[in-house]
C-alpha atoms as a PDB file:
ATOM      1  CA  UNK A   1     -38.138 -24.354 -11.919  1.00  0.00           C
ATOM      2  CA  UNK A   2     -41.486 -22.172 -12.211  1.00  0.00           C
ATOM      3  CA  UNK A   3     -40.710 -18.579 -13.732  1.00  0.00           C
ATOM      4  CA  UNK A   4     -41.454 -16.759 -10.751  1.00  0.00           C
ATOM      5  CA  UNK A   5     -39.549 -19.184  -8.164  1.00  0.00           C
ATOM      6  CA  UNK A   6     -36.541 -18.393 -10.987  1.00  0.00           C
ATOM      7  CA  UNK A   7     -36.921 -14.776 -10.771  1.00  0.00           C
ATOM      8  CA  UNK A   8     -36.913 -14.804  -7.142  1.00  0.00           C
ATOM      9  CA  UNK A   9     -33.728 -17.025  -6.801  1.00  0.00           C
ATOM     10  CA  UNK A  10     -32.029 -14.416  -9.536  1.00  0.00           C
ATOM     11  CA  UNK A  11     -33.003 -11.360  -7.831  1.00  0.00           C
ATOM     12  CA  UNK A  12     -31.134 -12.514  -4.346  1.00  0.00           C
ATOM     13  CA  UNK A  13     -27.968 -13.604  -6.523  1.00  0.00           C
ATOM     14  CA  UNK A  14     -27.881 -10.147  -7.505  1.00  0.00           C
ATOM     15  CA  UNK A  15     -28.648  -9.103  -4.024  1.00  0.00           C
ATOM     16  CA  UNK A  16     -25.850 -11.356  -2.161  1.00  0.00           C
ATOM     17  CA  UNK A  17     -23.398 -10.262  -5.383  1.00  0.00           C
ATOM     18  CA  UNK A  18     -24.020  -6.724  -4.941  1.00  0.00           C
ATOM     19  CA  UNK A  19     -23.393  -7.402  -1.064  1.00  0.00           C
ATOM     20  CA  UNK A  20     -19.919  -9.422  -1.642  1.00  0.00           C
ATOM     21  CA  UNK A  21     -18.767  -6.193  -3.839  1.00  0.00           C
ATOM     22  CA  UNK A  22     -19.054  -3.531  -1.070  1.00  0.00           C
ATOM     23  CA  UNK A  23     -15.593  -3.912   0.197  1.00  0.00           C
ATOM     24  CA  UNK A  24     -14.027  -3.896  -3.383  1.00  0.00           C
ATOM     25  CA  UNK A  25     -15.851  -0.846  -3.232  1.00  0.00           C
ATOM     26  CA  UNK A  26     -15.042   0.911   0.092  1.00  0.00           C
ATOM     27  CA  UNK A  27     -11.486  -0.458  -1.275  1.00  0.00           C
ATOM     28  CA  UNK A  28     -11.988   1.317  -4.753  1.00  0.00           C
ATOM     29  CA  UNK A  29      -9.663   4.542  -5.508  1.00  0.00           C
ATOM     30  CA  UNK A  30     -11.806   7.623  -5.369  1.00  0.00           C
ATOM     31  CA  UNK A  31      -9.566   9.297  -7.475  1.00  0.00           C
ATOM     32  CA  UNK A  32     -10.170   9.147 -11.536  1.00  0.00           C
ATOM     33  CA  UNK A  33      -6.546   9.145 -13.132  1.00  0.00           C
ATOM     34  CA  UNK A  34      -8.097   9.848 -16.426  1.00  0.00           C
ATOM     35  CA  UNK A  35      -6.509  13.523 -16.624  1.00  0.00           C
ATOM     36  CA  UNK A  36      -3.246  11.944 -17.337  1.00  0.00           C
ATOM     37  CA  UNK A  37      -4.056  11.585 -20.335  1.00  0.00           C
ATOM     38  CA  UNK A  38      -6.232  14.756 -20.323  1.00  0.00           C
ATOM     39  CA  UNK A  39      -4.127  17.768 -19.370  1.00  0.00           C
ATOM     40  CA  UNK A  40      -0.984  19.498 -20.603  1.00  0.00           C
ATOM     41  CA  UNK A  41       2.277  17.981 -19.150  1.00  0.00           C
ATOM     42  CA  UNK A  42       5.891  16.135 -20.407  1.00  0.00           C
ATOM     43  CA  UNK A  43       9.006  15.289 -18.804  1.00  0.00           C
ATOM     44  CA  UNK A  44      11.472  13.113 -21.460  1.00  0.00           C
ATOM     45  CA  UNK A  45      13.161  11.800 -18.163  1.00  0.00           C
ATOM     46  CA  UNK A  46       9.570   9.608 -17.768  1.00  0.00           C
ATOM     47  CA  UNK A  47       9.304   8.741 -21.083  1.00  0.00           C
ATOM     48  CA  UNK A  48      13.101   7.112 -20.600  1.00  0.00           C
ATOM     49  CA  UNK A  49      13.527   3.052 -19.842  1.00  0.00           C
ATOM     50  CA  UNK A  50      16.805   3.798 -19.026  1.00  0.00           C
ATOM     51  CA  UNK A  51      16.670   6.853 -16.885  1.00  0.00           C
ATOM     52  CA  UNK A  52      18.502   6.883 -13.235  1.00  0.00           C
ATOM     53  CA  UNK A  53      16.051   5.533 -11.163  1.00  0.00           C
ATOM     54  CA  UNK A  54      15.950   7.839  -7.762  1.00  0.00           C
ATOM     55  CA  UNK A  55      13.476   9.040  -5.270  1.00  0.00           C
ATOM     56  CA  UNK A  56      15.236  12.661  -6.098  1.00  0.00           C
ATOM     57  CA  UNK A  57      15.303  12.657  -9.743  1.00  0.00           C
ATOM     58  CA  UNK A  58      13.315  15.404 -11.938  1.00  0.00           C
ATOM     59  CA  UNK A  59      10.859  12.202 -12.709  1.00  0.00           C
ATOM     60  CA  UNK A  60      10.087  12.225  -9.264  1.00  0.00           C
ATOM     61  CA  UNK A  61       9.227  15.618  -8.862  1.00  0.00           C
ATOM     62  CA  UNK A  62       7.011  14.782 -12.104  1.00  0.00           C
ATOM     63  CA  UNK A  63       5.505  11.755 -10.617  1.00  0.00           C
ATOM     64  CA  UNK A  64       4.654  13.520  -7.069  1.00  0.00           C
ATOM     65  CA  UNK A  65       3.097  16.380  -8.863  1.00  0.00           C
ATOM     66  CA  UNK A  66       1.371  14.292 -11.321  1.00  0.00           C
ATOM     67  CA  UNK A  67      -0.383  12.394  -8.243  1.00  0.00           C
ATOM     68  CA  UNK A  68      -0.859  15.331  -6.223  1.00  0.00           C
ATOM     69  CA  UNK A  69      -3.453  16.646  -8.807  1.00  0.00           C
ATOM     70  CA  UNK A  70      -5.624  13.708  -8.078  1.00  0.00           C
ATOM     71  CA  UNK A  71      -5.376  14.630  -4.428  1.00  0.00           C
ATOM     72  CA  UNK A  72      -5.965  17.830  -5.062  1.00  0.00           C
ATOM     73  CA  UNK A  73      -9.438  16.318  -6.851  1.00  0.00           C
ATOM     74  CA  UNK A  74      -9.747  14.461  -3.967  1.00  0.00           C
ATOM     75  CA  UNK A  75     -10.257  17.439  -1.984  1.00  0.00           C
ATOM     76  CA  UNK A  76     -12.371  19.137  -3.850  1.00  0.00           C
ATOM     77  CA  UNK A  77     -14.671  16.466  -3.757  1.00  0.00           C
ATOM     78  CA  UNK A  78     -14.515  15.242   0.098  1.00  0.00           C
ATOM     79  CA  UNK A  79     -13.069  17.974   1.839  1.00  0.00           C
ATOM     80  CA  UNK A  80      -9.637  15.602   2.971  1.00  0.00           C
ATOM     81  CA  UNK A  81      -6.427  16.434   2.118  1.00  0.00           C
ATOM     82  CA  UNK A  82      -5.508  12.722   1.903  1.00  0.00           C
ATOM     83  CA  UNK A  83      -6.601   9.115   1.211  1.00  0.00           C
ATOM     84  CA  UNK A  84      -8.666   6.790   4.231  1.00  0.00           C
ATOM     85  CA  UNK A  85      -6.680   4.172   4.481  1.00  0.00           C
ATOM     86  CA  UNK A  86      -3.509   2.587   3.138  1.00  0.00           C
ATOM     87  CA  UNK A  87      -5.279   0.145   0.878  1.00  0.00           C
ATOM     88  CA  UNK A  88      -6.824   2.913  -0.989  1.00  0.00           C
ATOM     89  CA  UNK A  89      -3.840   4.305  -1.136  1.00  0.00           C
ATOM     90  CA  UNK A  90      -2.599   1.248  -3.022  1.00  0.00           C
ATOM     91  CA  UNK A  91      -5.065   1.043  -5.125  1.00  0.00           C
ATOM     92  CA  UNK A  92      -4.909   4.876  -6.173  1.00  0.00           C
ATOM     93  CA  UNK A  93      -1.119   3.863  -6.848  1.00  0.00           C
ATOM     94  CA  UNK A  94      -1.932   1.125  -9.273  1.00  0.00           C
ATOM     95  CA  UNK A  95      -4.658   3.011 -10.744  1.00  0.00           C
ATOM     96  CA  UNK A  96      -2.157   5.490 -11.245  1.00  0.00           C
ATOM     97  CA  UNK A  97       0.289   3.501 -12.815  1.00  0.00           C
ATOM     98  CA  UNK A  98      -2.365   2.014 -15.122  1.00  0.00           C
ATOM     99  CA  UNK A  99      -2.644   5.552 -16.623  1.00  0.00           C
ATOM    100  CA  UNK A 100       0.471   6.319 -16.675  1.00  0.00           C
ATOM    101  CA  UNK A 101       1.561   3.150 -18.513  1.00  0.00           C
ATOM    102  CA  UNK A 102      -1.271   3.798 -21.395  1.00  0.00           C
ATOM    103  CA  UNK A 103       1.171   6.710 -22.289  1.00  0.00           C
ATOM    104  CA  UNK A 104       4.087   3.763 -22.415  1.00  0.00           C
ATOM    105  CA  UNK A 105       5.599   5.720 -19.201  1.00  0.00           C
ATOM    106  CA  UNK A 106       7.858   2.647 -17.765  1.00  0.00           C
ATOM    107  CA  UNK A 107       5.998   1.422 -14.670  1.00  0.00           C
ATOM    108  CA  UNK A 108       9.070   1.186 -12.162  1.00  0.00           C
ATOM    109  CA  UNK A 109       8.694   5.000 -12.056  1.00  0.00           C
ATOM    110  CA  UNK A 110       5.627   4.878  -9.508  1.00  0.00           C
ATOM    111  CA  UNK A 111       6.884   2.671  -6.872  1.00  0.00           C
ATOM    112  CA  UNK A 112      10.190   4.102  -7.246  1.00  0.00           C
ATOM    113  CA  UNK A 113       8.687   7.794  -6.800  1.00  0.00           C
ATOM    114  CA  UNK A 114       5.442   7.414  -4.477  1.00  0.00           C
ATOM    115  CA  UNK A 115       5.340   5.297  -1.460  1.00  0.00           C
ATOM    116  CA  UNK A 116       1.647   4.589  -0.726  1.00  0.00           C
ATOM    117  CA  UNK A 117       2.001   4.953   3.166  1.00  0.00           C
ATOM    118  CA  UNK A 118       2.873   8.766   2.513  1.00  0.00           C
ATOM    119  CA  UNK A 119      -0.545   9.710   1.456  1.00  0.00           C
ATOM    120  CA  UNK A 120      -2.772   8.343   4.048  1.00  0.00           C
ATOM    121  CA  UNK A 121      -4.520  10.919   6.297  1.00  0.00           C
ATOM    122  CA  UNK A 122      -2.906  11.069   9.919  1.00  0.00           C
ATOM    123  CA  UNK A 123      -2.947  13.249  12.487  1.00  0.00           C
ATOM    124  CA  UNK A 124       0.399  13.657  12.337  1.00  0.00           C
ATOM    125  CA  UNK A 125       0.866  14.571   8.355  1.00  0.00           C
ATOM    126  CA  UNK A 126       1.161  18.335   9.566  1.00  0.00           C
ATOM    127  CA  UNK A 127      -0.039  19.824  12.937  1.00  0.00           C
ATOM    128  CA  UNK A 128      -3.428  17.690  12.568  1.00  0.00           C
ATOM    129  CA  UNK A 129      -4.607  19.174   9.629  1.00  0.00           C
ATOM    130  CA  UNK A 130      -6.944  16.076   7.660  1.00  0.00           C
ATOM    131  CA  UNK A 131      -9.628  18.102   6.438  1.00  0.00           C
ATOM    132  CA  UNK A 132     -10.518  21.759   5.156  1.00  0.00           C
ATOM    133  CA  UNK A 133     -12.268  21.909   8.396  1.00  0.00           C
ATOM    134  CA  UNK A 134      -8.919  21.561  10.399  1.00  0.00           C
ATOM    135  CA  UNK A 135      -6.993  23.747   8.322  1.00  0.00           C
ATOM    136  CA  UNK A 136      -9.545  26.397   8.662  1.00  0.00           C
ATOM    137  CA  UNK A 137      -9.441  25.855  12.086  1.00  0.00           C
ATOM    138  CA  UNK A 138      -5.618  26.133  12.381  1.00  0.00           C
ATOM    139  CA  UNK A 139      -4.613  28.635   9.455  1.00  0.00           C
ATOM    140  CA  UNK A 140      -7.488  29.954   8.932  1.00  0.00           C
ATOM    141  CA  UNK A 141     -10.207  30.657   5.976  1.00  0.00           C
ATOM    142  CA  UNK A 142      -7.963  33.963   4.916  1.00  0.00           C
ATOM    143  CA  UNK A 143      -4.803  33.500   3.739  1.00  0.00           C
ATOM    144  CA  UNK A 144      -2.210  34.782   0.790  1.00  0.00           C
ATOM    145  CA  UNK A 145      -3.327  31.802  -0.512  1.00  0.00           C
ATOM    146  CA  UNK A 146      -6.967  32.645  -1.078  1.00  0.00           C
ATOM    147  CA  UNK A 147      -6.033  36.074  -2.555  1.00  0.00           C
ATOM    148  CA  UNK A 148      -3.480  35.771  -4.878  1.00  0.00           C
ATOM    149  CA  UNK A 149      -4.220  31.749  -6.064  1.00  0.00           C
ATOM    150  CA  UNK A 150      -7.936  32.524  -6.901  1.00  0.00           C
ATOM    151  CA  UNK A 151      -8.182  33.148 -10.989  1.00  0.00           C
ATOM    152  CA  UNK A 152      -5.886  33.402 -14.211  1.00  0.00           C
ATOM    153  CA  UNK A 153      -2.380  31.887 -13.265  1.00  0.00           C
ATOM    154  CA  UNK A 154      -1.736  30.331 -16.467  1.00  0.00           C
ATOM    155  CA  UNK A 155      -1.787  33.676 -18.544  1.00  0.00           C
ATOM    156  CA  UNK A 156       0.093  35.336 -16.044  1.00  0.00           C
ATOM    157  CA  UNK A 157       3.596  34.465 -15.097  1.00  0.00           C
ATOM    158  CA  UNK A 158       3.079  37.632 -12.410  1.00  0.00           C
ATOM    159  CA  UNK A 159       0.113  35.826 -11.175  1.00  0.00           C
ATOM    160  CA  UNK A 160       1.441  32.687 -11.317  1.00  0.00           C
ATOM    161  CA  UNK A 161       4.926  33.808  -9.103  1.00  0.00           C
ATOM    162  CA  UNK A 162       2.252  35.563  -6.793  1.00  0.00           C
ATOM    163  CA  UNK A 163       0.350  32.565  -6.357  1.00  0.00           C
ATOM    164  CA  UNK A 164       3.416  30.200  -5.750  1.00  0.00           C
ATOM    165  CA  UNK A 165       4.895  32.950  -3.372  1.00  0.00           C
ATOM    166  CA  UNK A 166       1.196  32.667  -1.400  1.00  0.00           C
ATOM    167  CA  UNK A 167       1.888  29.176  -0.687  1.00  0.00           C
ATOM    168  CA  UNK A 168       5.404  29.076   0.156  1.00  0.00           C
ATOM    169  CA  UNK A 169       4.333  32.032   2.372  1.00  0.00           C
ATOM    170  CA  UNK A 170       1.661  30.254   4.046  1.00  0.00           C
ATOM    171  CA  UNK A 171       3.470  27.292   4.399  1.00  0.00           C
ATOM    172  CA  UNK A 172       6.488  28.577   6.027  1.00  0.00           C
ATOM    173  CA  UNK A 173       5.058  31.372   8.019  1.00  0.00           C
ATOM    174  CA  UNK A 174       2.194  29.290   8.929  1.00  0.00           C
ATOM    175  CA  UNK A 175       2.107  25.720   8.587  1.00  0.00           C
ATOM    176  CA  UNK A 176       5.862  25.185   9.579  1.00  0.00           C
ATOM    177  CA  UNK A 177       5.981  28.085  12.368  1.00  0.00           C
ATOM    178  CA  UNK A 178       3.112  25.166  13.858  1.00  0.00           C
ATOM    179  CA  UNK A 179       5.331  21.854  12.683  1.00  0.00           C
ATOM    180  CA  UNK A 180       9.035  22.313  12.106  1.00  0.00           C
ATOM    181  CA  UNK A 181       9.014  18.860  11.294  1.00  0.00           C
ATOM    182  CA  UNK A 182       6.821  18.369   8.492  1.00  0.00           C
ATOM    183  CA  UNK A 183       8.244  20.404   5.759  1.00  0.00           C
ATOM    184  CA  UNK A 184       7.546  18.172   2.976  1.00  0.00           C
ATOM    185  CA  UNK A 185       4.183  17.496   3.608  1.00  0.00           C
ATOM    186  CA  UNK A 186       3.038  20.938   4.900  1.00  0.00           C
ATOM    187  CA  UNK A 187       3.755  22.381   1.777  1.00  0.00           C
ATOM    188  CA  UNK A 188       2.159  19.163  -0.180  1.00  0.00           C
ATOM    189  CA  UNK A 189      -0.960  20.525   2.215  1.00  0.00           C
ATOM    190  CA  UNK A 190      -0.753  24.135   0.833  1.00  0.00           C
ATOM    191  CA  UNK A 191      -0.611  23.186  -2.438  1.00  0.00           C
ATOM    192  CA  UNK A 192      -3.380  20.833  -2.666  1.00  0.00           C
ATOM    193  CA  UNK A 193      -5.582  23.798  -0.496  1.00  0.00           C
ATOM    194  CA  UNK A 194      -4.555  26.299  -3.444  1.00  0.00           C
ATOM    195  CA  UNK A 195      -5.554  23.381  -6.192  1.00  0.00           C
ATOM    196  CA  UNK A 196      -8.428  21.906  -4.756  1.00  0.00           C
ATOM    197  CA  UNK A 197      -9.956  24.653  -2.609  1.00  0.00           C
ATOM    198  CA  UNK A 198      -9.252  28.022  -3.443  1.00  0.00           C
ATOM    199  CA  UNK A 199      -8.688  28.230  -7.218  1.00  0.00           C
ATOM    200  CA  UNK A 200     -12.084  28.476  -9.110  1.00  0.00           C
ATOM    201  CA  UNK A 201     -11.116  26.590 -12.348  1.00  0.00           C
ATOM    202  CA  UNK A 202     -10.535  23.577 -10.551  1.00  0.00           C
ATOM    203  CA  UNK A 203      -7.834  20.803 -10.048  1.00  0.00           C
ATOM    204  CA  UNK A 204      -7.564  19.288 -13.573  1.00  0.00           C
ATOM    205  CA  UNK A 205      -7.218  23.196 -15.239  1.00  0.00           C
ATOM    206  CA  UNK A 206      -4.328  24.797 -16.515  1.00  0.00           C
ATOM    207  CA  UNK A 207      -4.016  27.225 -13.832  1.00  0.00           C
ATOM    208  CA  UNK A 208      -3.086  24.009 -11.234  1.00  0.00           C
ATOM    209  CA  UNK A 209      -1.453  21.752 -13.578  1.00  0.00           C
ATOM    210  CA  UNK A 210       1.117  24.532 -15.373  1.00  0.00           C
ATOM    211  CA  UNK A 211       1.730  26.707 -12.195  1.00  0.00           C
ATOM    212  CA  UNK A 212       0.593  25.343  -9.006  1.00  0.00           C
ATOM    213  CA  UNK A 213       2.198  22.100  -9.480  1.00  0.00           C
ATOM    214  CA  UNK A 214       4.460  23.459 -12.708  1.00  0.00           C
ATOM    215  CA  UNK A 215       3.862  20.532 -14.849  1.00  0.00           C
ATOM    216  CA  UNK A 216       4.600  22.144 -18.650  1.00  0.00           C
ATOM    217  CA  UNK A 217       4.439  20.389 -21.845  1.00  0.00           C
ATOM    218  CA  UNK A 218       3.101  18.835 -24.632  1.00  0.00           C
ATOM    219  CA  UNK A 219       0.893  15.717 -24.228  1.00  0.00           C
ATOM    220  CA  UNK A 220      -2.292  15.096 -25.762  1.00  0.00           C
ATOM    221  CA  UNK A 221      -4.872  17.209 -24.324  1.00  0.00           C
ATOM    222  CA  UNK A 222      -8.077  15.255 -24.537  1.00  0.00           C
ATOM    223  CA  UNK A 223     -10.762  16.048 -22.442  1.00  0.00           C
ATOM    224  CA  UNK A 224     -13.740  13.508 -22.263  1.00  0.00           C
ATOM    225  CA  UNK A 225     -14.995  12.548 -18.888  1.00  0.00           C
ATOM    226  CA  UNK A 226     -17.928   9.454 -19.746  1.00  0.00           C
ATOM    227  CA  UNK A 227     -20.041   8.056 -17.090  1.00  0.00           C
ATOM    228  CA  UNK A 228     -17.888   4.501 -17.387  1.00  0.00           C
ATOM    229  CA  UNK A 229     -14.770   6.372 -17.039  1.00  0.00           C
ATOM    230  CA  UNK A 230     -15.526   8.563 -14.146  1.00  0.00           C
ATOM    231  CA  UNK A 231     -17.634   5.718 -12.209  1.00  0.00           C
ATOM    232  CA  UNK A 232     -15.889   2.797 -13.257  1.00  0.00           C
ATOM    233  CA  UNK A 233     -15.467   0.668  -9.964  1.00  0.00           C
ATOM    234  CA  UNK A 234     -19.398   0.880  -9.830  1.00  0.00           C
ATOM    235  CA  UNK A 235     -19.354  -0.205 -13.040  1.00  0.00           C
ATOM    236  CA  UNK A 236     -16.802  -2.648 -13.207  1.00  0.00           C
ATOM    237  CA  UNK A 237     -18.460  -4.176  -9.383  1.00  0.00           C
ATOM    238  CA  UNK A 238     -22.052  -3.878  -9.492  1.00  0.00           C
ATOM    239  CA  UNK A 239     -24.059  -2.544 -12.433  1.00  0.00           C
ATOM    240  CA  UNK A 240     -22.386  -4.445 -15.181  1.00  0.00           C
ATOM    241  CA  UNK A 241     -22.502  -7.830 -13.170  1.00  0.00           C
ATOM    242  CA  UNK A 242     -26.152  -7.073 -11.871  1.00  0.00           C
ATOM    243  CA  UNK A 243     -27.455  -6.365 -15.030  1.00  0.00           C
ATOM    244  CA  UNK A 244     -25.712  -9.239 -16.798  1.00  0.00           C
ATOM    245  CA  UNK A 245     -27.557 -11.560 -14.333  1.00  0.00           C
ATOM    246  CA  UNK A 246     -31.118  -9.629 -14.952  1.00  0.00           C
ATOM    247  CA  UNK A 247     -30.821 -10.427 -18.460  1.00  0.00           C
ATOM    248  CA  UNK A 248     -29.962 -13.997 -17.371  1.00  0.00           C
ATOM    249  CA  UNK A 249     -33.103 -13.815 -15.539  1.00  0.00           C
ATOM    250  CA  UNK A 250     -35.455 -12.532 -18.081  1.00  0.00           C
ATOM    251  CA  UNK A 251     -33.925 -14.771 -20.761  1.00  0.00           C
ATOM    252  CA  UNK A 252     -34.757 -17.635 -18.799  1.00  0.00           C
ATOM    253  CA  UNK A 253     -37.961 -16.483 -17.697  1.00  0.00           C
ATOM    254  CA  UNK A 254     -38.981 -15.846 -21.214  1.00  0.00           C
ATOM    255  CA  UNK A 255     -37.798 -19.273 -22.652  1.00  0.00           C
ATOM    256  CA  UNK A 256     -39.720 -20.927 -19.661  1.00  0.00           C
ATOM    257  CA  UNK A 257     -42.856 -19.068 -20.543  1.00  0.00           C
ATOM    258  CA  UNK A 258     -42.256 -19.940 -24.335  1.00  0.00           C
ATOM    259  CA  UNK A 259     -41.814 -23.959 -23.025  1.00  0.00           C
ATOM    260  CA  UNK A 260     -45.259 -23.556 -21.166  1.00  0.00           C
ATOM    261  CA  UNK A 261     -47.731 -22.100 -24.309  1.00  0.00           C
ATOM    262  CA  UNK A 262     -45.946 -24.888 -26.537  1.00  0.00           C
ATOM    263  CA  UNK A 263     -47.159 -27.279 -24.130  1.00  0.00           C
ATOM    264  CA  UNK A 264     -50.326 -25.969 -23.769  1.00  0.00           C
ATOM    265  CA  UNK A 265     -51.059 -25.327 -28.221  1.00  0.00           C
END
């Protein structure tokens, strides 16, 4: 095959490839899990094969707030509350897991705690409220929230009770005076708007992990954030597979070019 009929043929196998990726993509978590690992938290009851398994244990609690943080990133980043769809939920769940496990937590602990459907944007989550848009819209860009949630809640128990008092404020003076029915998840909502909106350290600090979502204790605190770890669907999907095949390419080009001058000397 002549080099540049080769080259040709390669470059559209990377093209159709690249295509044939797009919905692992749109399917891809948008979440990186990697502060697991990162940030300051324990709970024994996790670290326990033979704890009670139950939707209500302290593990639970763990797990939910654990998650929540990368919803809280979430947020930050897109402006929703929650996930598209419920296959990115799953996948967030397993990515989750996969995190979670590198610490040797056992792995029955995430679909025991976290049911994937839960976490899905609806409509009906709490009084329509998807996106910082809609909660400005229906509580408002002011609230207790945004003034005592802001700055320095994990030197300060006082500012830390302050801050946890804002949100169960807002969410029972506001958010549940709206949806008596969603008690649960309005207050999920208010605590992900005080982690991924309002405080300025951001969702992965100190302030959100030790008093927003009170996760305390010692786990290693590592804090490394690479390009392969922070993009690696894109990675994993298109540019490692793509460029694989461009070498390919080249290779062969190369060896056909070398083929042609021995013929020719």
């Amino acid at each position: 095959m002549p080099s540049s009929n080769f080259s040709l043929f390669t470059m559209h196998i990377v093209f159709v490839f690249s295509l044939s990726m797009v919905p692992l993509m749109i399917l891809a978590c948008p979440i990186n899990f990697g502060y697991v690992r990162n940030i300051t938290w324990y709970d024994p009851s996790c670290f326990n094969a033979s704890s009670i398994v139950s939707n209500e244990s302290q593990c639970c609690h763990t797990m939910k707030s654990l998650f929540s943080l990368g919803l809280a990133q979430h947020l930050n980043v897109s402006s929703m509350f929650l996930l598209p769809d419920n296959h990115t939920s799953v996948s967030c769940l397993k990515d989750f897991q996969v995190e979670l496990g590198s610490l040797e937590v056992p792995t029955h602990w995430v679909s025991t705690c976290l049911d994937s459907e839960y976490f899905v944007s609806s409509p009906s989550f709490c009084d329509r409220i998807e996106s910082l848009d809609d909660w400005f819209s229906i509580v408002g860009k002011e609230t207790l929230i945004n003034s005592y949630c802001k700055d320095n809640l994990y030197h300060s128990n006082y500012r830390c009770s302050n801050c946890l008092t804002a949100i169960r404020s807002t969410h029972q003076n506001g958010l549940m005076l709206i949806d008596h029915s969603k008690g649960e998840s309005c207050l999920l909502l208010a605590q992900l708007y005080a982690a991924g909106s309002v405080n300025v350290h951001g969702p992965e600090s100190k302030d959100v992990a030790s008093c927003i979502f009170q996760l305390n204790g010692p786990i290693v605190n590592v804090h490394y954030h690479s390009f392969l770890t922070k993009h690696k669907y894109v990675c994993r999907y298109v540019i490692l597979p793509s460029a694989l095949l461009l070498v390919l390419g080249v290779w062969f080009s190369f060896r056909d070019w070398v083929i042609r001058k021995c013929k020719i000397i």
